[in-house]
Protein backbone atom coordinates (compact mmCIF):
# COMPACT_ATOMS: atom_id res chain seq x y z
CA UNK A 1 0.00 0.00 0.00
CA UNK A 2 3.27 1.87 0.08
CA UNK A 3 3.30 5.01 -2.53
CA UNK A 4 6.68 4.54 -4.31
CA UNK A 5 5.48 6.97 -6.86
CA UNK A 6 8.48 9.38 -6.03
CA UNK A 7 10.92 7.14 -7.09
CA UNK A 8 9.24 7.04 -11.09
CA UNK A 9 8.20 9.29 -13.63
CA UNK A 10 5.35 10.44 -14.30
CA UNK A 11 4.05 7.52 -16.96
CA UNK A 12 4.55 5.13 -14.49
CA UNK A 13 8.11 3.78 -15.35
CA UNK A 14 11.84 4.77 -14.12
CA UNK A 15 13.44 7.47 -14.71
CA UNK A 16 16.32 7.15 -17.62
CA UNK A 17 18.36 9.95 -16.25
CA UNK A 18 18.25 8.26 -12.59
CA UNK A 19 19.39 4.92 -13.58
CA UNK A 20 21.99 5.73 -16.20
CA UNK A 21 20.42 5.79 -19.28
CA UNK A 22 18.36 1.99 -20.57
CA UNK A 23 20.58 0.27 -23.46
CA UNK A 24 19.12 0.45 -27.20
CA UNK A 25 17.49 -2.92 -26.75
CA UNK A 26 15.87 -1.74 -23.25
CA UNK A 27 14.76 1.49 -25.77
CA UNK A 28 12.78 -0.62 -28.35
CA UNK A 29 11.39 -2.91 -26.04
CA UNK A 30 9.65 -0.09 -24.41
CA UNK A 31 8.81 1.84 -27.24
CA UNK A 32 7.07 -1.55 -28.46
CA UNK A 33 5.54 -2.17 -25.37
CA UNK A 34 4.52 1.42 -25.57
CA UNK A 35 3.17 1.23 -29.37
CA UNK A 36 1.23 -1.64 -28.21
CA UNK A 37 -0.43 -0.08 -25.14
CA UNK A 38 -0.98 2.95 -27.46
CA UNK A 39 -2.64 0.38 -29.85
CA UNK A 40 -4.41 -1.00 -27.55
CA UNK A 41 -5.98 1.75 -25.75
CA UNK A 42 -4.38 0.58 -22.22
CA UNK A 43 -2.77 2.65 -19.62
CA UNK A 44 -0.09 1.57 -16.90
CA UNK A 45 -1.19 1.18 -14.12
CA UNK A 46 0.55 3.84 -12.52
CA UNK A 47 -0.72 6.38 -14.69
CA UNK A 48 -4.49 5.53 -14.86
CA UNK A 49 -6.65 8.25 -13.85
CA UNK A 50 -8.04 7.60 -10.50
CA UNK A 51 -11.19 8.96 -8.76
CA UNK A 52 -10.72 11.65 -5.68
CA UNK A 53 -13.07 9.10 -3.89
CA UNK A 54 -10.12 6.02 -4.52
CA UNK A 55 -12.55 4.63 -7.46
CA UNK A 56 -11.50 3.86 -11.22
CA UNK A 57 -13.32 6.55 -13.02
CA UNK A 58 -16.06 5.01 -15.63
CA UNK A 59 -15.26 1.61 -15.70
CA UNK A 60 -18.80 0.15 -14.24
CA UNK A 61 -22.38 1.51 -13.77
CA UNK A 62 -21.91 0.95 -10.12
CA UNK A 63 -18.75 2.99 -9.82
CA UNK A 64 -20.47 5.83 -11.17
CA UNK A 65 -23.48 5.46 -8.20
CA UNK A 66 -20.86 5.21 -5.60
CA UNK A 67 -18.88 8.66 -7.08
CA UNK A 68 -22.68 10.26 -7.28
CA UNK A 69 -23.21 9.11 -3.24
CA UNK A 70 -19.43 9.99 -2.20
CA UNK A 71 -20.34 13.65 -3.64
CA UNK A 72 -23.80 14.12 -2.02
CA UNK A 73 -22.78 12.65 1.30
CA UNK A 74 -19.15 14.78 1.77
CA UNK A 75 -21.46 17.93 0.80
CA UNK A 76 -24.19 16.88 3.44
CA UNK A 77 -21.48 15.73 5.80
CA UNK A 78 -19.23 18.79 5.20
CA UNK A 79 -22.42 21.10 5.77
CA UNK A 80 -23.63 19.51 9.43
CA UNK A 81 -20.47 19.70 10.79
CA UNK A 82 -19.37 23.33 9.78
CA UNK A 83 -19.26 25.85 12.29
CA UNK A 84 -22.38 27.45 11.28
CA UNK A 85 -24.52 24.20 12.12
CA UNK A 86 -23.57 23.81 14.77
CA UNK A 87 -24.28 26.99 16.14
CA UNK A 88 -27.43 26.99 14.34
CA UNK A 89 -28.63 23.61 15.80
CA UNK A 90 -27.39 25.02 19.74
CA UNK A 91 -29.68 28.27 19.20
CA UNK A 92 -32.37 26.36 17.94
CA UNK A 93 -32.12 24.06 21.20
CA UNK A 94 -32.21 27.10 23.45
CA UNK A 95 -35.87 28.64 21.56
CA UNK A 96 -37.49 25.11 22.22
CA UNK A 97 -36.43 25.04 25.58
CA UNK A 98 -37.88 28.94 25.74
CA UNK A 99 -40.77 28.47 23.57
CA UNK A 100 -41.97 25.08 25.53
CA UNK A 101 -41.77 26.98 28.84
CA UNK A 102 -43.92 29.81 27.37
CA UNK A 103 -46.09 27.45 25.93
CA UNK A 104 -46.91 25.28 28.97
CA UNK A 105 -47.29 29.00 30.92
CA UNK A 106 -49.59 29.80 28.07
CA UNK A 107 -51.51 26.64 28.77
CA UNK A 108 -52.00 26.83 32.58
CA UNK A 109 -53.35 30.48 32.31
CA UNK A 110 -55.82 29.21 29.72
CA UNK A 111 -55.12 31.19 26.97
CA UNK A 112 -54.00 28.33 24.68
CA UNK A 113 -56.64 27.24 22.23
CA UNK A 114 -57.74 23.61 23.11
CA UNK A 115 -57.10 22.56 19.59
CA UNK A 116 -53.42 22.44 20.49
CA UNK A 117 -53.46 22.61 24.36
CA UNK A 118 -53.72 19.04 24.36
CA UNK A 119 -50.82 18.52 23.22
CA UNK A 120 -48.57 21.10 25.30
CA UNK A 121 -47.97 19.33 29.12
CA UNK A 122 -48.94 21.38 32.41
CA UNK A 123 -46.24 20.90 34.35
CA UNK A 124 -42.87 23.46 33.63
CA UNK A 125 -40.42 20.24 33.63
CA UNK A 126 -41.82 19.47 30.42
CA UNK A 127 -39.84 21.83 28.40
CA UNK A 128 -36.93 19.92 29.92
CA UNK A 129 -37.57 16.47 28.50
CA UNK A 130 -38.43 18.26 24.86
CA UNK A 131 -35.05 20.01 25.02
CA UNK A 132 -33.40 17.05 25.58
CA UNK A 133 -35.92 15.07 22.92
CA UNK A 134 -34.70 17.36 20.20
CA UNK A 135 -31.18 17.22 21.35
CA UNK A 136 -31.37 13.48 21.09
CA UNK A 137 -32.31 13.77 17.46
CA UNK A 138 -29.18 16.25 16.51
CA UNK A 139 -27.41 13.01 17.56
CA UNK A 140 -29.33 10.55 15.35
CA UNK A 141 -28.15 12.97 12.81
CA UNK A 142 -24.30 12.70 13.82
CA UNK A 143 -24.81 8.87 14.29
CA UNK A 144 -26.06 8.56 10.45
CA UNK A 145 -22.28 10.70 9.81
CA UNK A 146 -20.26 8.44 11.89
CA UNK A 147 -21.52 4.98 10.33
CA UNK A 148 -19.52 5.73 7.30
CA UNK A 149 -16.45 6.96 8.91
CA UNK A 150 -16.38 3.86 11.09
CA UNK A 151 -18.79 1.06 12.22
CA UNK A 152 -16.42 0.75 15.52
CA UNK A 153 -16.99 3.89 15.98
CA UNK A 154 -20.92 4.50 14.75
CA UNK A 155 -21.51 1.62 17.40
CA UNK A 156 -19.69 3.70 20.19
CA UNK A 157 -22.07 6.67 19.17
CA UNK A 158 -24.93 4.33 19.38
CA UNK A 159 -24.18 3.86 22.95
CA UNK A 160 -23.62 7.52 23.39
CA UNK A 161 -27.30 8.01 22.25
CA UNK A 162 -28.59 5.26 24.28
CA UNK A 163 -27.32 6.47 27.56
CA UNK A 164 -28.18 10.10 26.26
CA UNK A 165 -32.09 8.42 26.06
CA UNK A 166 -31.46 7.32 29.58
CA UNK A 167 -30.88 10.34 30.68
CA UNK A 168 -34.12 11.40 28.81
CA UNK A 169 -36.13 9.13 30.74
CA UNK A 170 -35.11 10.44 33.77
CA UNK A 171 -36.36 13.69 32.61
CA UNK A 172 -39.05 12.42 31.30
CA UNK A 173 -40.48 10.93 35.08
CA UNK A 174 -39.37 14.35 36.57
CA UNK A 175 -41.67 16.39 33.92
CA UNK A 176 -44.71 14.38 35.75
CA UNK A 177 -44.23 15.68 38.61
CA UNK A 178 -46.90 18.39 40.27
CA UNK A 179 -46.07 21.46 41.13
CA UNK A 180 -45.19 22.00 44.23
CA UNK A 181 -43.13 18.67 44.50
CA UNK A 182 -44.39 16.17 47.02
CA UNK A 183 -42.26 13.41 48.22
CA UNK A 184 -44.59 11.01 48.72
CA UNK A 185 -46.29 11.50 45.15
CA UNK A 186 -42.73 10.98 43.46
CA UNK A 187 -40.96 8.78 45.31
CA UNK A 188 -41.01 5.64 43.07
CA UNK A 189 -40.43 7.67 39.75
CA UNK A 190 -37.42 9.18 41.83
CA UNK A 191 -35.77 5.49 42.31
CA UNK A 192 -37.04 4.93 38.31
CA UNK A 193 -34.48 7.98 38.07
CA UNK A 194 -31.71 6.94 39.55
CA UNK A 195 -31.57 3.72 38.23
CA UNK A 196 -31.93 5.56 34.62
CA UNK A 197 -28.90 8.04 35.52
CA UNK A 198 -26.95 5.37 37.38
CA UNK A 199 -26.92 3.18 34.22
CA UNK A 200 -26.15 5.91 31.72
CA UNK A 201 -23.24 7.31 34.27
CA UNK A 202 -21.60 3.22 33.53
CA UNK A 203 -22.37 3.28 29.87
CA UNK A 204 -20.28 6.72 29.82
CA UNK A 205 -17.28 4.95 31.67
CA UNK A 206 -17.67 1.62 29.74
CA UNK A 207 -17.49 3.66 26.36
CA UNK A 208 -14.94 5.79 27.30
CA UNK A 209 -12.80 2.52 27.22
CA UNK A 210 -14.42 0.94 24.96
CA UNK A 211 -12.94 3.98 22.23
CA UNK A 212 -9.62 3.61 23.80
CA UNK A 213 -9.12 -0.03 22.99
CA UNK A 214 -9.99 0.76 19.85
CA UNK A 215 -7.22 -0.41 17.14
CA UNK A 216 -7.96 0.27 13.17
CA UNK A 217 -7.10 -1.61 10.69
CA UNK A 218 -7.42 -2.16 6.80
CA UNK A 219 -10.10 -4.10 5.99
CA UNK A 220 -8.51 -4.70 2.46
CA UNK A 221 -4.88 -3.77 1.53
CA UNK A 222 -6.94 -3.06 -1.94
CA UNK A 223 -7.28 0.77 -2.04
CA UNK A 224 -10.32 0.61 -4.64
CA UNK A 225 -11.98 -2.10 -2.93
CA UNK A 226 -11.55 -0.28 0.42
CA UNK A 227 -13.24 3.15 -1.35
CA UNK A 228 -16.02 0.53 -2.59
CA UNK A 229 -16.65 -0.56 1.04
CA UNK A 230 -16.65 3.28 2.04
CA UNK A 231 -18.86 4.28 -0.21
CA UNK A 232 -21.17 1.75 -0.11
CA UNK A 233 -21.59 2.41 3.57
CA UNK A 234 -22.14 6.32 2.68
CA UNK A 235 -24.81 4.62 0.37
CA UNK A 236 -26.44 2.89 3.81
CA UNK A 237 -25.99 5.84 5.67
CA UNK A 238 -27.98 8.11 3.18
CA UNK A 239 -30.92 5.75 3.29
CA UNK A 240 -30.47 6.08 6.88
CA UNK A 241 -30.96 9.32 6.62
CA UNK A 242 -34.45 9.36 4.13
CA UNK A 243 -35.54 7.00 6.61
CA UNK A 244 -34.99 9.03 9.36
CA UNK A 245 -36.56 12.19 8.31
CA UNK A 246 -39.82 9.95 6.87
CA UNK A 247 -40.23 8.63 10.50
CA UNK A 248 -40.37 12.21 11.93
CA UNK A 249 -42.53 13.26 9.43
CA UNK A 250 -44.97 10.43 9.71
CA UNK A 251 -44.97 10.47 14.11
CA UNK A 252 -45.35 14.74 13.49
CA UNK A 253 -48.59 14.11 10.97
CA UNK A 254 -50.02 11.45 13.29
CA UNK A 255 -49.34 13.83 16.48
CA UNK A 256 -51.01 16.25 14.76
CA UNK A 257 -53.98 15.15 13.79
CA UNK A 258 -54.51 13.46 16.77
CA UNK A 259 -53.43 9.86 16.45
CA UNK A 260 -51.07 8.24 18.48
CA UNK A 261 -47.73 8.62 16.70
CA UNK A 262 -45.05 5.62 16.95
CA UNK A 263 -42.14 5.10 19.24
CA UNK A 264 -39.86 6.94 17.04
CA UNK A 265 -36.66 6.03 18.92
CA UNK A 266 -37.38 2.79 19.50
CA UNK A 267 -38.48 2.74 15.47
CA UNK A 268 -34.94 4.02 14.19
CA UNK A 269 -33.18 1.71 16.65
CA UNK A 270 -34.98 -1.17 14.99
CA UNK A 271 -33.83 0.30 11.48
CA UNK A 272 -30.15 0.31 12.74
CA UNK A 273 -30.56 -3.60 13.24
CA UNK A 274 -31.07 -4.44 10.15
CA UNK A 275 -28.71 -1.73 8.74
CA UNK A 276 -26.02 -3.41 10.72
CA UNK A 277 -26.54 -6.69 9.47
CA UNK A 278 -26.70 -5.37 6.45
CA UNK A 279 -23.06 -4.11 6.56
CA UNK A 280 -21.83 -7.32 7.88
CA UNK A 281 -23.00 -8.88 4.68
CA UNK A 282 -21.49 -6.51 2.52
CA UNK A 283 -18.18 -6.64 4.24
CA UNK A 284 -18.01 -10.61 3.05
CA UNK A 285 -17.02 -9.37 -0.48
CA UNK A 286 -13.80 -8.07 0.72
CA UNK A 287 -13.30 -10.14 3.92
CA UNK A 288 -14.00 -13.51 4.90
CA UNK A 289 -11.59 -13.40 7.82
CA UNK A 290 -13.30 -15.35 11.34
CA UNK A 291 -12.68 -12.27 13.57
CA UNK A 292 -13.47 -9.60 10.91
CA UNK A 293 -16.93 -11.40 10.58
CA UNK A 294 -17.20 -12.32 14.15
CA UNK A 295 -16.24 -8.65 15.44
CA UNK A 296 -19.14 -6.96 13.02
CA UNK A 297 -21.97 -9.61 14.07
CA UNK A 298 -21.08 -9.08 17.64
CA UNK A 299 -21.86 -5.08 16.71
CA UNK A 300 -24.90 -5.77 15.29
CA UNK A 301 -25.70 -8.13 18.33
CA UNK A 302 -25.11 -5.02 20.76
CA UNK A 303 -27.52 -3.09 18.60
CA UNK A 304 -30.37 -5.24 19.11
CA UNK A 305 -29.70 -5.23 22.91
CA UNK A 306 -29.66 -2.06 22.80
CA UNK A 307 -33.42 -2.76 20.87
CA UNK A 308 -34.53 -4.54 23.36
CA UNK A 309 -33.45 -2.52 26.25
CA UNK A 310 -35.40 0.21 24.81
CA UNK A 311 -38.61 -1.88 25.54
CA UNK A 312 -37.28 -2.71 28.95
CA UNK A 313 -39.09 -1.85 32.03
CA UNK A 314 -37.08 0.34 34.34
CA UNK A 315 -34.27 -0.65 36.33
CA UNK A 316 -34.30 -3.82 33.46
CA UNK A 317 -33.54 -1.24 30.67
CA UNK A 318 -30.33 0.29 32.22
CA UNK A 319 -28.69 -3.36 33.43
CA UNK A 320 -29.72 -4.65 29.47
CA UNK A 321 -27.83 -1.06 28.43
CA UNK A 322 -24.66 -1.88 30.70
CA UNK A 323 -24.55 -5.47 30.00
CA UNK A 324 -24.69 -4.73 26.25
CA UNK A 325 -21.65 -1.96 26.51
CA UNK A 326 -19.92 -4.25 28.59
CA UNK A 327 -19.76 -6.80 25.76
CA UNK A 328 -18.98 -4.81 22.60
CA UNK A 329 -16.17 -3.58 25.35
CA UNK A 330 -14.53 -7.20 26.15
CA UNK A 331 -15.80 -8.26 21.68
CA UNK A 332 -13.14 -5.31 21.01
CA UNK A 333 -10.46 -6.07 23.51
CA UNK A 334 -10.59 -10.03 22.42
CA UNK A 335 -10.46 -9.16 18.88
CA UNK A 336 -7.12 -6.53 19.54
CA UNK A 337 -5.90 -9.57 21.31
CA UNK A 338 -6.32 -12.18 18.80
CA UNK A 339 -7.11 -10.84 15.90
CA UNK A 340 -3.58 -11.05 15.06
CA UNK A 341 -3.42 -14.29 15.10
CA UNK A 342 -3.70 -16.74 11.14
CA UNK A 343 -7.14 -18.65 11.10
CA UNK A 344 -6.92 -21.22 8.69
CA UNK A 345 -8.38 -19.45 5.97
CA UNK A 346 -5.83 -17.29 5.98
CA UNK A 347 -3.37 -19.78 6.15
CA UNK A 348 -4.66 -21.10 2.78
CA UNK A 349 -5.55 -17.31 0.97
CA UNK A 350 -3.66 -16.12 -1.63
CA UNK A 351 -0.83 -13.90 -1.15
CA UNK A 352 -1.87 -10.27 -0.90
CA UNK A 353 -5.76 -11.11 -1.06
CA UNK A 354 -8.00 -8.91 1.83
CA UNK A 355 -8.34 -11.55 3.78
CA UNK A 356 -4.35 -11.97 4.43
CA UNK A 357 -3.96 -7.72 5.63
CA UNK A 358 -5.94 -8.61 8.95
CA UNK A 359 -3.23 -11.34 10.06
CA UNK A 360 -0.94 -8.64 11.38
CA UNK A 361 -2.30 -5.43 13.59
CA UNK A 362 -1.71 -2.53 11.46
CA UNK A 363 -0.55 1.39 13.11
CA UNK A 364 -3.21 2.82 14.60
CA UNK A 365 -2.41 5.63 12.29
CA UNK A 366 -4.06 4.07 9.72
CA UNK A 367 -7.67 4.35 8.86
CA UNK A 368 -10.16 1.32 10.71
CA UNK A 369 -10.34 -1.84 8.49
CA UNK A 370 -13.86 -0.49 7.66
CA UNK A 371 -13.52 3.27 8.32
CA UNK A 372 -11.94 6.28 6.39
CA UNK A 373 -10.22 8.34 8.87
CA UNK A 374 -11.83 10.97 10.91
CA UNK A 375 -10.38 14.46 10.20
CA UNK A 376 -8.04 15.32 12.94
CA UNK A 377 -10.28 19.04 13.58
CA UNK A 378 -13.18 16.57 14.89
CA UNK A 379 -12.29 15.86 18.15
CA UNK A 380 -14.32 12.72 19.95
């Protein structure tokens, strides 16, 4: 994977000058050879055009799809994480906060029209839990982003959201509380709360190590197959996306017009589940390797606990949560550990197939063995 580029000229052969001059015979031979490339129509290798994105410029139908999704998802991905965004999406956190608390205020005067004001909750802690509900969607966003970048790492963000909906919950009992506060009226929803805080306060820690363990490596030592894998995960995460924004749109309709809308968390976590498995699929046509495979079903296995612990009654729902983080934790440790090791069909691959660039652990400077490389300016 080495660039020796330096060390030719520019069509892809050495330099005369820098080796002493080729002999008359060396001459003719590569004139011929170059008549008959000219001939032919074929290029070196070396001095093929190649694609910004890593992809051999029209040679397939499919190429050209993945080029089409690399641009529209670096634009899209290059826009939500530019300063202006972000500051954007922070004000627009603040005026829900302030615009729910006026709201509710507006309710308990009575000077909200019913048509509405049974939608809007009575109590003030309300505007707390929709702060944090809108919050929790500017992370969906960032978790669609990541899965391209890195499924190690979109997994690690997945837990970051989960113990972010934790915390949600715990909101979420305190906005039913009356006003004034009486202990004996909220004392069970407290202990629901501190179970719900307690078990996103352990996700935190078991994450934090879970990213520090963390080793990347190549998937492929093939650079176009490796921008293939990329951008078909770009392709994943833009359906994602559509998906995402028809779910809000549907549970905002129904809301609206008075139906019960649908769990909408527990809806996209369901849709991650199958995206997951999805991607351990498609990572078969450049891998077979045991612990590639193994590592990217056990993701997609911490997903659907993470499913399932959404449904979980309280106190269940945080130990599911922990005991999920806790495995993708010791699945990532046991793979740094042994990954390294031949499996026997790697012991039988080809030389220099994708299967054979897992056998040995790779710098961490290099990008995840199904990740591009975050930019260094966005820090975790």
């Amino acid at each position: 994977m080495s660039d020796d580029s330096s060390a030719s000229s520019p069509s892809g052969e050495p330099d005369a000058e820098s080796s002493g001059g080729p002999s008359a015979a060396a001459k003719a031979e590569s004139g011929g050879a170059g008549d008959r490339r000219a001939s032919t129509g074929d290029a070196p290798a070396a001095s093929r055009p190649a694609s910004p994105n890593g992809l051999s410029p029209g040679t397939s139908g499919m190429e050209g799809i993945y080029q089409f999704v690399n641009v529209v998802f670096d634009r899209l991905e290059v826009f939500w994480e530019g300063e202006r965004v972000r500051r954007a999406t922070a004000n627009l956190l603040i005026l829900v906060f302030l615009g729910t608390l006026i709201v509710i205020e507006a309710k308990r005067q009575g000077v909200l029209p019913e048509a509405v004001g049974h939608l809007v909750p009575t109590s003030h802690f309300g505007a707390v839990s929709m702060a944090f509900t809108f919050f929790l969607i500017l992370e969906i966003i960032g978790l669609v982003f990541a899965l391209a970048r890195s499924v190690a790492n979109a997994v690690g963000k997945q837990f970051e959201i989960f113990s972010l909906i934790l915390l949600r919950e715990a909101f979420k009992e305190f906005s039913n509380f009356g006003e004034p506060i009486q202990w004996e009226a909220v004392r069970q929803p407290v202990y629901h709360m501190m179970a719900d805080a307690l078990g996103a306060l352990l996700i935190f820690v078991v994450i934090a190590f879970y990213y520090r363990v963390q080793e990347h490596r190549r998937i492929t030592t093939d650079r176009e197959d490796e921008a293939s894998f990329v951008a078909a995960k770009k392709l994943i995460a833009l359906v994602l996306l559509l998906t995402f924004a028809g779910i809000g749109i549907h549970d905002l309709t129904l809301l609206l017009s008075g139906g019960t809308p649908y769990p909408f968390f527990k809806t996209f976590y369901t849709v991650l589940v199958f995206s997951d498995v999805l991607i351990v699929l498609l990572s078969l046509r450049y891998t077979a390797t045991y612990h590639v495979v193994f590592r990217n079903s056990g993701f997609a296995l911490g997903t659907v606990a993470l499913r399932i612990a959404l449904a979980a009654p309280p106190y269940v729902n945080a130990a599911i949560g922990f005991g999920a983080s806790l495995f993708v934790l010791g699945l990532t440790s046991a793979h740094n550990r042994f990954g390294a090791y031949r499996y026997p069909e790697q012991e039988s691959a080809p030389p220099g197939e994708g299967a054979a660039s897992d056998a040995h652990p790779a710098p961490k400077s290099e990008p995840e063995q199904d990740s591009t490389p975050e930019p260094a300016s966005r820090p975790r």
